[in-house]
Protein backbone atom coordinates (compact mmCIF):
# COMPACT_ATOMS: atom_id res chain seq x y z
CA UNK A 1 -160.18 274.13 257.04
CA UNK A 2 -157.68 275.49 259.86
CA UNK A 3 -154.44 273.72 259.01
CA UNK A 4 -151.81 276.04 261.35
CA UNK A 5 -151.53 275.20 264.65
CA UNK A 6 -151.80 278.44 266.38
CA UNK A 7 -150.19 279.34 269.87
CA UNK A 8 -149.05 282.51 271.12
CA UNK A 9 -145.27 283.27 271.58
CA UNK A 10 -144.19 286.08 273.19
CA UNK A 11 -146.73 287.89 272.75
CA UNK A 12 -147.15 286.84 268.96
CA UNK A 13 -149.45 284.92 267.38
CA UNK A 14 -147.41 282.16 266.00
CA UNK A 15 -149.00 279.48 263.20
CA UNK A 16 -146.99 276.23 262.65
CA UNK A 17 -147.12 273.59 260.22
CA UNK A 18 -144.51 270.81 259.87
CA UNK A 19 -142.66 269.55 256.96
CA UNK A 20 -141.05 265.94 257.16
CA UNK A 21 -140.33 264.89 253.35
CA UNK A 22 -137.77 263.84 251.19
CA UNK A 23 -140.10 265.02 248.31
CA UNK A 24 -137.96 267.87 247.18
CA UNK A 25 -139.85 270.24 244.85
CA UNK A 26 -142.83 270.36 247.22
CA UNK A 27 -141.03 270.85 249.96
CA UNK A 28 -139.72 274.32 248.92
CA UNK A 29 -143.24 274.80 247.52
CA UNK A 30 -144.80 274.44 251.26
CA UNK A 31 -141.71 276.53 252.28
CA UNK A 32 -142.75 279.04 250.31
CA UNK A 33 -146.29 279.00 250.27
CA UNK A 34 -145.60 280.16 254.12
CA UNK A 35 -143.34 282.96 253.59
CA UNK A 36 -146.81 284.23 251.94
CA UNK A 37 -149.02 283.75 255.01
CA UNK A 38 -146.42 284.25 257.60
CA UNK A 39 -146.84 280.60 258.48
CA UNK A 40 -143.79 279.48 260.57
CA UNK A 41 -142.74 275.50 259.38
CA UNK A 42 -141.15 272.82 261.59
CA UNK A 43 -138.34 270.28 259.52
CA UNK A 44 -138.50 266.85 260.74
CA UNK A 45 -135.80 264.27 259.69
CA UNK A 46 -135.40 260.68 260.44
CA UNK A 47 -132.41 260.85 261.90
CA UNK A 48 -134.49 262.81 264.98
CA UNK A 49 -135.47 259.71 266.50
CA UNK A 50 -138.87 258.95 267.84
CA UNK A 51 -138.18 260.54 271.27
CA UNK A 52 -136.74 263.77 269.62
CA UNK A 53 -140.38 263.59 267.44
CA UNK A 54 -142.52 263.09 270.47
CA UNK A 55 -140.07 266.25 272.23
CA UNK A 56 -141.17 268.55 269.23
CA UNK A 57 -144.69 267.66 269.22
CA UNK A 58 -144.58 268.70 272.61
CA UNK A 59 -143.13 271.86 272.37
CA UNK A 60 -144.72 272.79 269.34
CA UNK A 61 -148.80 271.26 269.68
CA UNK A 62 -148.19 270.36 265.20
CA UNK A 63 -151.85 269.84 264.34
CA UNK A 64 -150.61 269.27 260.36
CA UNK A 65 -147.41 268.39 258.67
CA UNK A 66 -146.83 268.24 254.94
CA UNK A 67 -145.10 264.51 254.31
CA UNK A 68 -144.27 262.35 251.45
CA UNK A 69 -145.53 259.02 251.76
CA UNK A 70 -142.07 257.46 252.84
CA UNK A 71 -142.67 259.19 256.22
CA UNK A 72 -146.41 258.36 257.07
CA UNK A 73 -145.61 254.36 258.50
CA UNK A 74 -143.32 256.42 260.93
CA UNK A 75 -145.89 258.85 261.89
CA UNK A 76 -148.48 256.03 262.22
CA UNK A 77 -146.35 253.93 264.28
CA UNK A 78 -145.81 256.45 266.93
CA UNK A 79 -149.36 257.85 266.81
CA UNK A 80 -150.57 253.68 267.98
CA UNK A 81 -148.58 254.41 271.30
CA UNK A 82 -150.45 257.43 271.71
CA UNK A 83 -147.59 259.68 272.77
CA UNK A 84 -148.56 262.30 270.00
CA UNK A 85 -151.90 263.98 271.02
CA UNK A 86 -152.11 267.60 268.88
CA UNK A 87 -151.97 266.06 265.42
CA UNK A 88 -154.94 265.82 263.23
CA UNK A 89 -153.79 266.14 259.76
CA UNK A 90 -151.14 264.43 257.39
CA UNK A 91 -150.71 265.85 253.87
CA UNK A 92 -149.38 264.02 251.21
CA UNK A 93 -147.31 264.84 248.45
CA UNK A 94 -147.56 261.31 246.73
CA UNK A 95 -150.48 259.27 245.45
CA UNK A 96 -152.15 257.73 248.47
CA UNK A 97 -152.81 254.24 248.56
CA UNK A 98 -155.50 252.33 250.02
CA UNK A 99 -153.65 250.48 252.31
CA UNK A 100 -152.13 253.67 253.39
CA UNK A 101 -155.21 255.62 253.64
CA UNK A 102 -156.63 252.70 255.72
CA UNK A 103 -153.28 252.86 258.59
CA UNK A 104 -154.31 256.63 258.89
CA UNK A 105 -157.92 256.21 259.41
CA UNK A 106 -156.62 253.80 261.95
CA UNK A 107 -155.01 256.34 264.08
CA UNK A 108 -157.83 258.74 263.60
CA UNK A 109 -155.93 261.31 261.51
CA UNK A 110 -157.27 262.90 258.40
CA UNK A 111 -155.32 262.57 255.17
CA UNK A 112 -155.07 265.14 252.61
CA UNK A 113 -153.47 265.18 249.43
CA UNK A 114 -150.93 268.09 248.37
CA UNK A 115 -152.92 268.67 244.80
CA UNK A 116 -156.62 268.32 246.65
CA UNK A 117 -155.31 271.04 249.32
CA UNK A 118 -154.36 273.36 246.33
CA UNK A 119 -157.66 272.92 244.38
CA UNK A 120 -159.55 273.61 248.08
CA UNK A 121 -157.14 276.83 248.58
CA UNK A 122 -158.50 277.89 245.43
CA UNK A 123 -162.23 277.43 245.79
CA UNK A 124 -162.35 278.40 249.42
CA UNK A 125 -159.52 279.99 250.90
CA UNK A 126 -160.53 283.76 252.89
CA UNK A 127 -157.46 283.86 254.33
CA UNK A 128 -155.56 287.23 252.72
CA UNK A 129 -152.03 286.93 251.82
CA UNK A 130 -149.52 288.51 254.48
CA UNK A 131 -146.34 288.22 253.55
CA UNK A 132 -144.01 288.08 256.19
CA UNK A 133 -141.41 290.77 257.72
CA UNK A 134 -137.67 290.59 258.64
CA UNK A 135 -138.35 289.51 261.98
CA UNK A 136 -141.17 287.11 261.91
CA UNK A 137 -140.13 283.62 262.41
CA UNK A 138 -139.57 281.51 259.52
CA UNK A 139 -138.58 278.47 260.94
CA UNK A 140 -137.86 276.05 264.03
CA UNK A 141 -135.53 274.22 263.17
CA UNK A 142 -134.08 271.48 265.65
CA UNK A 143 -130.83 270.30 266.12
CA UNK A 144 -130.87 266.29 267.41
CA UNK A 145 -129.55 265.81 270.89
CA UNK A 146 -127.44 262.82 271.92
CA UNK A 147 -127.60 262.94 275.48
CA UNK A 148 -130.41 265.80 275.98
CA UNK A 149 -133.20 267.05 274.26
CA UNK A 150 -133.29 268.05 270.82
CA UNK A 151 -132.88 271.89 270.92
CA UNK A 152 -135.05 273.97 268.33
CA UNK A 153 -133.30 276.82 267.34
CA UNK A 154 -135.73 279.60 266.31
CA UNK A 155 -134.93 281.53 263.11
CA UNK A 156 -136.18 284.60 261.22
CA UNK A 157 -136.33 285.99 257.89
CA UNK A 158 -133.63 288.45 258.68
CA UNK A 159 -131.40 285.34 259.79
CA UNK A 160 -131.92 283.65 256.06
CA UNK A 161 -132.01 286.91 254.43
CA UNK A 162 -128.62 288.33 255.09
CA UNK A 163 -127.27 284.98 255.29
CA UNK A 164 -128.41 284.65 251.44
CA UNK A 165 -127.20 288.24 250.41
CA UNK A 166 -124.82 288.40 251.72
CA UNK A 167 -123.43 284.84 250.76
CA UNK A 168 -124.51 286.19 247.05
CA UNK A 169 -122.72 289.62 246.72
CA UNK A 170 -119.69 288.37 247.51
CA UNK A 171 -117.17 286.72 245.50
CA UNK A 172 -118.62 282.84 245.30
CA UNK A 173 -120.91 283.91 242.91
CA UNK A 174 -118.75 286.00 240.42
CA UNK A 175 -119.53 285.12 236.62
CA UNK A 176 -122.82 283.40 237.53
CA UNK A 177 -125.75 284.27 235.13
CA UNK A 178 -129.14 282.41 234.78
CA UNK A 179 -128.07 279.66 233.50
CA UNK A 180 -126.18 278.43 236.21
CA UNK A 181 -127.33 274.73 237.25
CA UNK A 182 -127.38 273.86 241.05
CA UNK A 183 -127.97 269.99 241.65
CA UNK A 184 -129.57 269.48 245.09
CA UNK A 185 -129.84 266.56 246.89
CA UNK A 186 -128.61 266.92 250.38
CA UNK A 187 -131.35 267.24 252.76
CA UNK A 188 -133.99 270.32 252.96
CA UNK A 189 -134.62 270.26 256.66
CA UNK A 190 -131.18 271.04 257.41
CA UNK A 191 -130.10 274.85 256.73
CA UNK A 192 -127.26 273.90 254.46
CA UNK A 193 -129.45 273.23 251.73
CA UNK A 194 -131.90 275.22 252.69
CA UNK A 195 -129.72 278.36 252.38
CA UNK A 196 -128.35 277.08 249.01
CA UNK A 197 -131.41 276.91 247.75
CA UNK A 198 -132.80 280.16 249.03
CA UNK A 199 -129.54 281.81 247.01
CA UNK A 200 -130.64 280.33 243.85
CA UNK A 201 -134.17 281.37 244.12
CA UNK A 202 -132.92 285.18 244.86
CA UNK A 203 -130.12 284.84 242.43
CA UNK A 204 -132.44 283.54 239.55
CA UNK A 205 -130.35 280.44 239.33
CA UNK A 206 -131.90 276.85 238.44
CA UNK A 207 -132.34 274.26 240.42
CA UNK A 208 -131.74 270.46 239.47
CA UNK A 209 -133.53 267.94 242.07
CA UNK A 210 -132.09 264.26 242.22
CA UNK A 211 -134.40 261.79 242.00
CA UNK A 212 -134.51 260.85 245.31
CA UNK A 213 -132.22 257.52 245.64
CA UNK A 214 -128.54 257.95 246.31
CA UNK A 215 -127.67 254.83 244.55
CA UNK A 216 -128.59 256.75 241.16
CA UNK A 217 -126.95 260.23 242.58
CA UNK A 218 -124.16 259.86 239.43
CA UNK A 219 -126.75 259.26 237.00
CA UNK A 220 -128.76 262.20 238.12
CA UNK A 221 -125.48 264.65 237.73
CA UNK A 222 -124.78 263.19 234.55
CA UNK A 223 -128.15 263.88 233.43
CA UNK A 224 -127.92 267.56 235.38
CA UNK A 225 -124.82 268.95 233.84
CA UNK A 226 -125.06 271.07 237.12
CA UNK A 227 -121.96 273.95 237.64
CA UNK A 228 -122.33 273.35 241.30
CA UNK A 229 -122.33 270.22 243.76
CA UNK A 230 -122.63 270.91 247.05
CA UNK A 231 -121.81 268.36 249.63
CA UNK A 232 -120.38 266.88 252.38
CA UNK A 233 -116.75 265.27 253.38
CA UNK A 234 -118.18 262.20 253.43
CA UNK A 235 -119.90 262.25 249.88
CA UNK A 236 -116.69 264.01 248.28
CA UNK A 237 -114.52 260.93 249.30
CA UNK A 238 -116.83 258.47 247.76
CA UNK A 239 -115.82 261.01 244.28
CA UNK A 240 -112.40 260.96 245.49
CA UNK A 241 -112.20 256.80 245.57
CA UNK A 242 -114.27 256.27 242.28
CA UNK A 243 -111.66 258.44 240.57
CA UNK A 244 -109.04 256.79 242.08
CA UNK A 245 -110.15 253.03 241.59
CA UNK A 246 -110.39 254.44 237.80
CA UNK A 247 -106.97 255.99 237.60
CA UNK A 248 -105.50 252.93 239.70
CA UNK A 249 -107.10 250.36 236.85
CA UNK A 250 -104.89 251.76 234.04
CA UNK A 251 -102.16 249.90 232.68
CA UNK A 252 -99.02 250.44 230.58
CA UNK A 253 -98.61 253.88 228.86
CA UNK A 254 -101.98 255.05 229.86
CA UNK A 255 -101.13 254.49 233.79
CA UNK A 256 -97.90 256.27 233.02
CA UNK A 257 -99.89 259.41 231.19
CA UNK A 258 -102.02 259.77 233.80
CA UNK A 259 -99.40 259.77 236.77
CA UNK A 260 -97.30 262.29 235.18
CA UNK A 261 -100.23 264.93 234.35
CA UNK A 262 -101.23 264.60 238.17
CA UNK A 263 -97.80 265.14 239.19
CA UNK A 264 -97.85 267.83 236.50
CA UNK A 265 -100.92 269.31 237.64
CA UNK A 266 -100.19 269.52 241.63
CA UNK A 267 -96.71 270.87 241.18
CA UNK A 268 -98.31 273.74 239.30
CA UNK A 269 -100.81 274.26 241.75
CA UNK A 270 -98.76 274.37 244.29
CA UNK A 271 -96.61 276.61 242.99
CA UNK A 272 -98.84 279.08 241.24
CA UNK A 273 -102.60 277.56 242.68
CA UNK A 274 -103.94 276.92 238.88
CA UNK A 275 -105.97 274.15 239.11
CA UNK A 276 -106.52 274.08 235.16
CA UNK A 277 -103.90 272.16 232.06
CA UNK A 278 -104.34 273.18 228.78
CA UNK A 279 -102.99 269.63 227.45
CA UNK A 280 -104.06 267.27 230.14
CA UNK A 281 -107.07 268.51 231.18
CA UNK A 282 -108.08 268.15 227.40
CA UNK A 283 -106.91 264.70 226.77
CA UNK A 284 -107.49 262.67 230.17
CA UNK A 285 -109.70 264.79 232.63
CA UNK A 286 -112.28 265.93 230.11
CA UNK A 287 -113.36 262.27 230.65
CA UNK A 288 -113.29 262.63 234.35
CA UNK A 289 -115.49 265.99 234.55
CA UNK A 290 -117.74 264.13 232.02
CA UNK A 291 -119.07 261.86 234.18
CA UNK A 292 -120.07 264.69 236.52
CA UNK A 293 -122.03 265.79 233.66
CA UNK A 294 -119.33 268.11 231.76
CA UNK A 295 -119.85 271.68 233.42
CA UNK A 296 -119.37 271.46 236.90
CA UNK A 297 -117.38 274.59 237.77
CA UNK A 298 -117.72 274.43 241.54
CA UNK A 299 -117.80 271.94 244.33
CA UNK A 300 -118.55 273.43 248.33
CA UNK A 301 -118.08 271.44 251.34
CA UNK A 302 -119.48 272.13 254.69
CA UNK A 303 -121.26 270.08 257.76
CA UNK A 304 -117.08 269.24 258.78
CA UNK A 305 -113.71 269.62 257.71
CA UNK A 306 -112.65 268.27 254.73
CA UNK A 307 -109.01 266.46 254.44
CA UNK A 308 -106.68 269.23 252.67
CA UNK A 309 -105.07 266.26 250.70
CA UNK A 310 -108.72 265.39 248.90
CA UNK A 311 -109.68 268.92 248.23
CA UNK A 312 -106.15 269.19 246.18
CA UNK A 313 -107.13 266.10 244.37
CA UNK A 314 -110.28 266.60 242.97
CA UNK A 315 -109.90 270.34 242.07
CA UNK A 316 -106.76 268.66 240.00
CA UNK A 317 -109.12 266.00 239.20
CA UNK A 318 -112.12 267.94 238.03
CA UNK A 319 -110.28 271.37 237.00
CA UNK A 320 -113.11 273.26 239.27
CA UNK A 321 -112.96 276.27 242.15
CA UNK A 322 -113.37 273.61 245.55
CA UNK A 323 -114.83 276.21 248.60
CA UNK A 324 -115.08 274.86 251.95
CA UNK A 325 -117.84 276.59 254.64
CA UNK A 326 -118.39 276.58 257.81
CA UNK A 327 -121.63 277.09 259.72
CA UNK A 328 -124.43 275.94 262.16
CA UNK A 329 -128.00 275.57 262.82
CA UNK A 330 -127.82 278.44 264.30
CA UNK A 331 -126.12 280.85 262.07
CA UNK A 332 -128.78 280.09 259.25
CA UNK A 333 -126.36 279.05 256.89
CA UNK A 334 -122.49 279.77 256.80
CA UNK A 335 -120.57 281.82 259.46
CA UNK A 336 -117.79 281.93 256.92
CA UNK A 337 -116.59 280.48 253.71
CA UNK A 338 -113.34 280.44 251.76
CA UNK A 339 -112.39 282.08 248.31
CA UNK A 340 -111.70 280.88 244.87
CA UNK A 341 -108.29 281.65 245.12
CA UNK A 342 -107.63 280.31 248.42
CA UNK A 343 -104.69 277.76 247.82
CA UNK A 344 -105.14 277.16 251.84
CA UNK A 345 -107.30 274.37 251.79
CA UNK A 346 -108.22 273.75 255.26
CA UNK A 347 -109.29 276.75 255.61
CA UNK A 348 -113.05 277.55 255.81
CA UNK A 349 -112.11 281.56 254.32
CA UNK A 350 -113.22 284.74 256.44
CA UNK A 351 -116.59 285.32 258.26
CA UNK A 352 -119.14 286.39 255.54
CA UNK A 353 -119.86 289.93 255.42
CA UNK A 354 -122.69 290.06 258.20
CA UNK A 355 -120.31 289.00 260.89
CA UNK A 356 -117.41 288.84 263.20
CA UNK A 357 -115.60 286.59 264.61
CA UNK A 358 -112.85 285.96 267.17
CA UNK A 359 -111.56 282.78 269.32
CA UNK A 360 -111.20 282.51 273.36
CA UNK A 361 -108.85 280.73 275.07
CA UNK A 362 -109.62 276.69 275.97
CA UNK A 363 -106.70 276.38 278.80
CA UNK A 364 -107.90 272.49 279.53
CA UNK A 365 -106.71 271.81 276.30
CA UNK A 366 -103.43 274.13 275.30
CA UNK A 367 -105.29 276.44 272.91
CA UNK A 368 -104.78 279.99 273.37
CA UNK A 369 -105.33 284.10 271.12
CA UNK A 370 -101.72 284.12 271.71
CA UNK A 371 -100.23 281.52 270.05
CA UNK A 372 -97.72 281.69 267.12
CA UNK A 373 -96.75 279.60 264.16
CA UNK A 374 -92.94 280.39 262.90
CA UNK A 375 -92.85 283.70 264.85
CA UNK A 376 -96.64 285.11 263.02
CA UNK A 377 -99.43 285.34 265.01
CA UNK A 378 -102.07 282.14 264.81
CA UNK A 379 -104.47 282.57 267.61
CA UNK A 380 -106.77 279.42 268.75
CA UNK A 381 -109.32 278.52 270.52
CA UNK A 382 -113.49 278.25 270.88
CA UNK A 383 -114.46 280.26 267.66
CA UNK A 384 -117.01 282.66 269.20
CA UNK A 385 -119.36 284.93 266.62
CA UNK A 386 -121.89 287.84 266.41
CA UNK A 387 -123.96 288.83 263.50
CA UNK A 388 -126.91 289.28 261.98
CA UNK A 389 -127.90 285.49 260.69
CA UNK A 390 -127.43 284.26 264.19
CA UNK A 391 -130.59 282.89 266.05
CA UNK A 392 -131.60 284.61 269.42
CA UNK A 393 -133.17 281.64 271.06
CA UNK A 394 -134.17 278.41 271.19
CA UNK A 395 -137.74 277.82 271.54
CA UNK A 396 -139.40 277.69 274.88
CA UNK A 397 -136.18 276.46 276.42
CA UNK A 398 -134.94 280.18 278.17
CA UNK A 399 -132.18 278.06 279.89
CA UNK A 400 -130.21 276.79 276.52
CA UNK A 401 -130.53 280.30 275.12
CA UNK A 402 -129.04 281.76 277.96
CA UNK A 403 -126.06 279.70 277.86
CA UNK A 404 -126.02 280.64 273.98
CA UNK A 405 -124.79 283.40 274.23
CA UNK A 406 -121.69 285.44 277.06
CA UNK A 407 -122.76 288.76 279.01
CA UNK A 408 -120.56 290.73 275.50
CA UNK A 409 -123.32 288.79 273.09
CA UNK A 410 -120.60 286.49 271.73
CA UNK A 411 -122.18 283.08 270.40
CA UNK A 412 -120.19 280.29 271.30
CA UNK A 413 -119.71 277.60 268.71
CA UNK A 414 -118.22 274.92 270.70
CA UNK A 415 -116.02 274.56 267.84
CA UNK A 416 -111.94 275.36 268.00
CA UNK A 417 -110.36 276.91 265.35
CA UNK A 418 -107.54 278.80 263.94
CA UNK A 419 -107.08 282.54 262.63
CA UNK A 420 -104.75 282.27 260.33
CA UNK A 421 -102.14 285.21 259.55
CA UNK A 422 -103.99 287.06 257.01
CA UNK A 423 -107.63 285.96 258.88
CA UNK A 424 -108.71 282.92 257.33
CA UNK A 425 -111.09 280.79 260.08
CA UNK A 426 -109.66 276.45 259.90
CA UNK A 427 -111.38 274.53 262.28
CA UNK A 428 -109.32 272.11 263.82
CA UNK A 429 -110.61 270.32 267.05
CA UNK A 430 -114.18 270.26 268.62
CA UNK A 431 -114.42 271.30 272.03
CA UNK A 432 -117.70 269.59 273.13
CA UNK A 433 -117.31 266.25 271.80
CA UNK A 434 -113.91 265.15 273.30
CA UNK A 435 -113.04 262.51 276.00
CA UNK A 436 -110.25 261.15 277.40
CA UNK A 437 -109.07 257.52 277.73
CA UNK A 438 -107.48 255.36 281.12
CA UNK A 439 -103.75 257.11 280.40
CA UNK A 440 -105.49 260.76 280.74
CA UNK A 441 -105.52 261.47 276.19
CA UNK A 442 -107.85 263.63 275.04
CA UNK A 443 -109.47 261.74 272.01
CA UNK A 444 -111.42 263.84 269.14
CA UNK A 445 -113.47 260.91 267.10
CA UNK A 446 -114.85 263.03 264.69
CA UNK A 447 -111.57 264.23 263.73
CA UNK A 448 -110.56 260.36 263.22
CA UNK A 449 -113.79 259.66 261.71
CA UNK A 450 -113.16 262.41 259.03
CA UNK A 451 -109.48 260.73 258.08
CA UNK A 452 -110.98 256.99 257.80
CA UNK A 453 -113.74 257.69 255.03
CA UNK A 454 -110.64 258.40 253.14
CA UNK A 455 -110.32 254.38 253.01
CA UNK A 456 -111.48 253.21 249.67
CA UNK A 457 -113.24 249.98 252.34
CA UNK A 458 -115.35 252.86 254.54
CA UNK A 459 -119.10 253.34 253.83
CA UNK A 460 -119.66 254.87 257.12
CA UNK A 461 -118.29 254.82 260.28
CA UNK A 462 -118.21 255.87 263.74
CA UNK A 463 -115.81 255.61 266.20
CA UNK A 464 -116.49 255.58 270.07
CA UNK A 465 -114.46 255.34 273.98
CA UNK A 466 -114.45 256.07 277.20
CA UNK A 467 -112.46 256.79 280.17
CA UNK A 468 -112.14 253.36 281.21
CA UNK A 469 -110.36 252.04 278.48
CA UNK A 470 -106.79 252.54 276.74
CA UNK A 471 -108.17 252.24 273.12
CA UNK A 472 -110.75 253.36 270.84
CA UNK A 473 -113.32 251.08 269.15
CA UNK A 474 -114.92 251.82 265.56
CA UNK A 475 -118.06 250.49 264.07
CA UNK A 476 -117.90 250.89 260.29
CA UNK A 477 -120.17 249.61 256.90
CA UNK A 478 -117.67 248.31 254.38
CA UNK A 479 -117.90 249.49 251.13
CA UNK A 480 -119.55 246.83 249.20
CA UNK A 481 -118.20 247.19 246.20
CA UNK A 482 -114.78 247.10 247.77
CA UNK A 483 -115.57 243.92 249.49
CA UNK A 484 -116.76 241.74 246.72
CA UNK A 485 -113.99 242.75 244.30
CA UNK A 486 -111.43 241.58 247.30
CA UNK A 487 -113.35 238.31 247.25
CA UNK A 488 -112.88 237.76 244.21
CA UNK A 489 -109.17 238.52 244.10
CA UNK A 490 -109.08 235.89 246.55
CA UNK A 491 -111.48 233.38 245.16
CA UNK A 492 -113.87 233.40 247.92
CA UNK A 493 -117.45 233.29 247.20
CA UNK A 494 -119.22 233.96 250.59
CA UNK A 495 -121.89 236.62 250.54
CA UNK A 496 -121.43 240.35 251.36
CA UNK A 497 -122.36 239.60 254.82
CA UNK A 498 -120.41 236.24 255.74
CA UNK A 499 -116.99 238.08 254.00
CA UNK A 500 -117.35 241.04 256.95
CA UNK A 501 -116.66 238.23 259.25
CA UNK A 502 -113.90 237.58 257.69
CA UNK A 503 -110.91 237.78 259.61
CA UNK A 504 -108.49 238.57 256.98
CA UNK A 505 -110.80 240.96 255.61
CA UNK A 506 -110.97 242.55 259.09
CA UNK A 507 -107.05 242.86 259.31
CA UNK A 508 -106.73 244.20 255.85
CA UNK A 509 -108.81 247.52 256.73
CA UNK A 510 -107.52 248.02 259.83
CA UNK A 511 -103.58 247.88 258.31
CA UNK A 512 -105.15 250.31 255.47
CA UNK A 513 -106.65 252.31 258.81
CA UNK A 514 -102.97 252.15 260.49
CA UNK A 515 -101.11 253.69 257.07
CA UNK A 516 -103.86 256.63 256.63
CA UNK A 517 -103.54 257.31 260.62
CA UNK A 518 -99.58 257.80 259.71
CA UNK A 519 -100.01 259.59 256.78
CA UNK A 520 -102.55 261.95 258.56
CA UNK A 521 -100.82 262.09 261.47
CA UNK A 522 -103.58 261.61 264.26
């Protein structure tokens, strides 16, 4: 059975298979499994879209992808329009129904399941193991447009490799043995996770999968004990408002206790950056870390800045080392990440050992190498890079990879940051994703979208404008939980959705959006 689509790329033979799975343990499995037969893999991810899906079938001619069972009704919907014409095989990590064996026959695919394709490889497989080399391609891994096509940004076992060892040898790592717990949960396609993971499997670290459903991601730390978390801004502000809302329910003496060790605890790390009490953390944050399972040592944020005021907080909260990373598609991982003892926090740390980095000037928007802070030197501007870990194209699209890259081989991020005196890379504004409104502002939502999840109402949110207007509009989920309990402060007993039409509602979060954007200043 030929599973690998096979296509020459310049002037290689190139076999492709494509994962799209939220099935985590298998997924690493199939990632492996093609390391061993230098078989290149494809991530898909929902949040693609079906046009960005129909783009990389296109590009790539996928004959097979590896899926869990969640994914097939998506595939079989967009094979009945019959704008996918190269696949021929779906296999399945999960039991397979009938009803779901009977959509596939329906769309003239052949359905395989993962254990049946083992026990075949077994009996019948002739094909000898070649492991791959540094520079054979080890993934495609595309990044989702929004107003062009999804971009697939080719990278090779060098680009994970010295990502990974580099990421290892240094200092994030120090006092780490084998029993070192990382819980993973974010998602495999992207490289984030993917890197993470690769630096447990090389540092002989475990691995703790969630189960699969957010709504249970506490219960699956608490059940993990993991040293590590790994996540997001917007994940470490749902922590951030949980301990909060539990903190804010004290009363009497206990309320008082509790305000006076986290004044207690920030003064001394600000003064001295100790994150740890001998008394307090003993006596009232023992039961915080406890509900993160008891031995987290280590939380790491990347994807987008993180507020500085939140990353303060829960190191006080939790007593844990809080590293914040920067990186791309791209870069295979991190460009740079901070230190344990950085008491900076903004700051995403130095580029890691495989690279350099340096910023240009951005006139059209006042950032310039030559600015100063208090008479010190704090360059800014686009944050441009060259290393190693750094992709070298994008597949089959010559014009994009051009563009990647300036005539000195500088990759530019489209990000703007700032050096800070003793080198320390803080992103702080976004070049590519700014407009301006009627009175001529520059506007950076992401930047605003990052400060309101720190609203104990925000789910998610997203906020939008254009040049035509004066003001900006946001579209947000309100926290449910949130909701209901301010319903019943009120006595109102509407449902979930009838109370978001609520008009008092609606002015409550936006005078809680009003005080953070003064407190946060944007």
């Amino acid at each position: 059975m030929e599973l690998p689509t096979e296509q020459m790329y310049k002037g290689k033979e190139l076999k492709l298979v494509g994962i799209y799975s939220r099935t985590r343990e298998e997924w690493l499995l199939t990632d492996i499994a093609c390391w061993m037969f230098t078989i290149t893999n494809v991530p898909l991810y929902d949040t693609l879209g079906e046009e960005s899906i129909n783009w990389i079938f296109e590009q790539t001619s996928l004959t097979t992808i590896f899926l869990s069972s969640d994914g097939i009704p998506k595939i079989v919907k967009i094979m009945k329009k019959g704008t996918i014409k190269t696949l021929r095989n779906l296999v399945c990590y999960d039991e397979i129904t009938r009803e779901t064996k009977e959509s596939v026959d329906g769309v003239g695919l052949k359905l395989i399941k993962f254990e049946d394709l083992i026990s075949l490889g077994k009996e019948h497989c002739t094909i000898p193991l070649n492991f791959c080399g540094s520079e054979d391609v080890a993934t495609i891994c595309y990044t989702s447009g929004t107003t062009d096509k999804a971009k697939g940004a080719v990278l090779t076992h060098r680009n994970f490799r010295d990502n990974a060892h580099t990421s290892l040898i240094s200092d994030i790592y120090a006092g780490f043995n084998t029993n070192f717990i990382f819980f993973s949960y974010l998602p495999l396609a992207h490289v984030f996770e993917r890197i993470l993971c690769y630096i447990c499997i090389i540092g002989g670290f475990r691995i703790a999968f969630y189960r699969g459903e957010l709504t249970a991601l506490n219960e699956d730390i608490l059940a993990a004990r993991p040293y590590v978390i790994p996540g997001v801004p917007r994940v470490f502000s749902r922590f951030y408002n949980e301990i909060t809302k539990g903190i804010n329910a004290l009363t009497g003496y206990k309320h008082t206790l509790a305000t006076n060790a986290i004044a207690s605890k920030l003064r001394r790390y600000n003064e001295d950056g100790v994150e740890t009490h001998w008394l307090y953390d003993k006596f009232l944050f023992s039961q915080i870390r406890n509900a993160f399972g008891g031995s987290l040592k280590l939380l790491v944020s990347a994807a987008a800045p993180i507020d500085s005021d939140m990353m303060i907080y829960l190191k006080i909260f939790l007593s844990v080392y809080f590293l914040q990373g920067y990186g791309q598609t791209e870069s295979a991982g991190a460009l740079s990440i901070s230190y344990y003892d950085d008491n900076n926090p903004g700051s995403s740390g130095p580029p890691i050992p495989c690279s350099i980095a340096k910023v240009v000037d951005v006139p059209e928007m006042e950032y310039f190498s030559t600015d100063e802070t208090d008479g010190k030197p704090t360059p800014r501007g686009e944050l441009c890079i060259k290393g190693t870990h750094l992709t070298k194209e994008y597949f089959k699209d010559p014009e994009k990879t051009e563009a990647m890259y300036d005539s000195e081989g500088w990759y530019h991020t489209g990000d703007i940051a700032l050096i800070t005196p003793c080198g320390l890379i803080k992103i702080i504004d976004r070049k590519k994703n700014l407009f301006k409104l009627q009175q001529g502002e520059y506007v950076a939502p992401e930047k605003i979208e990052n400060v309101l999840t720190f609203s104990p109402w925000v789910t998610q949110i997203f906020v939008y404008g254009d040049s035509y207007q004066t003001y900006l509009v946001a579209i947000l989920v309100p926290n449910r939980e949130v909701v209901m309990r301010w319903a019943e402060e009120k006595g109102l007993t509407e449902s979930y959705e009838e109370l978001c039409k609520n008009k008092e509602l609606n002015e409550t979060i936006v005078k809680d959006f009003a005080k953070l954007g003064r407190e946060k200043n944007v």
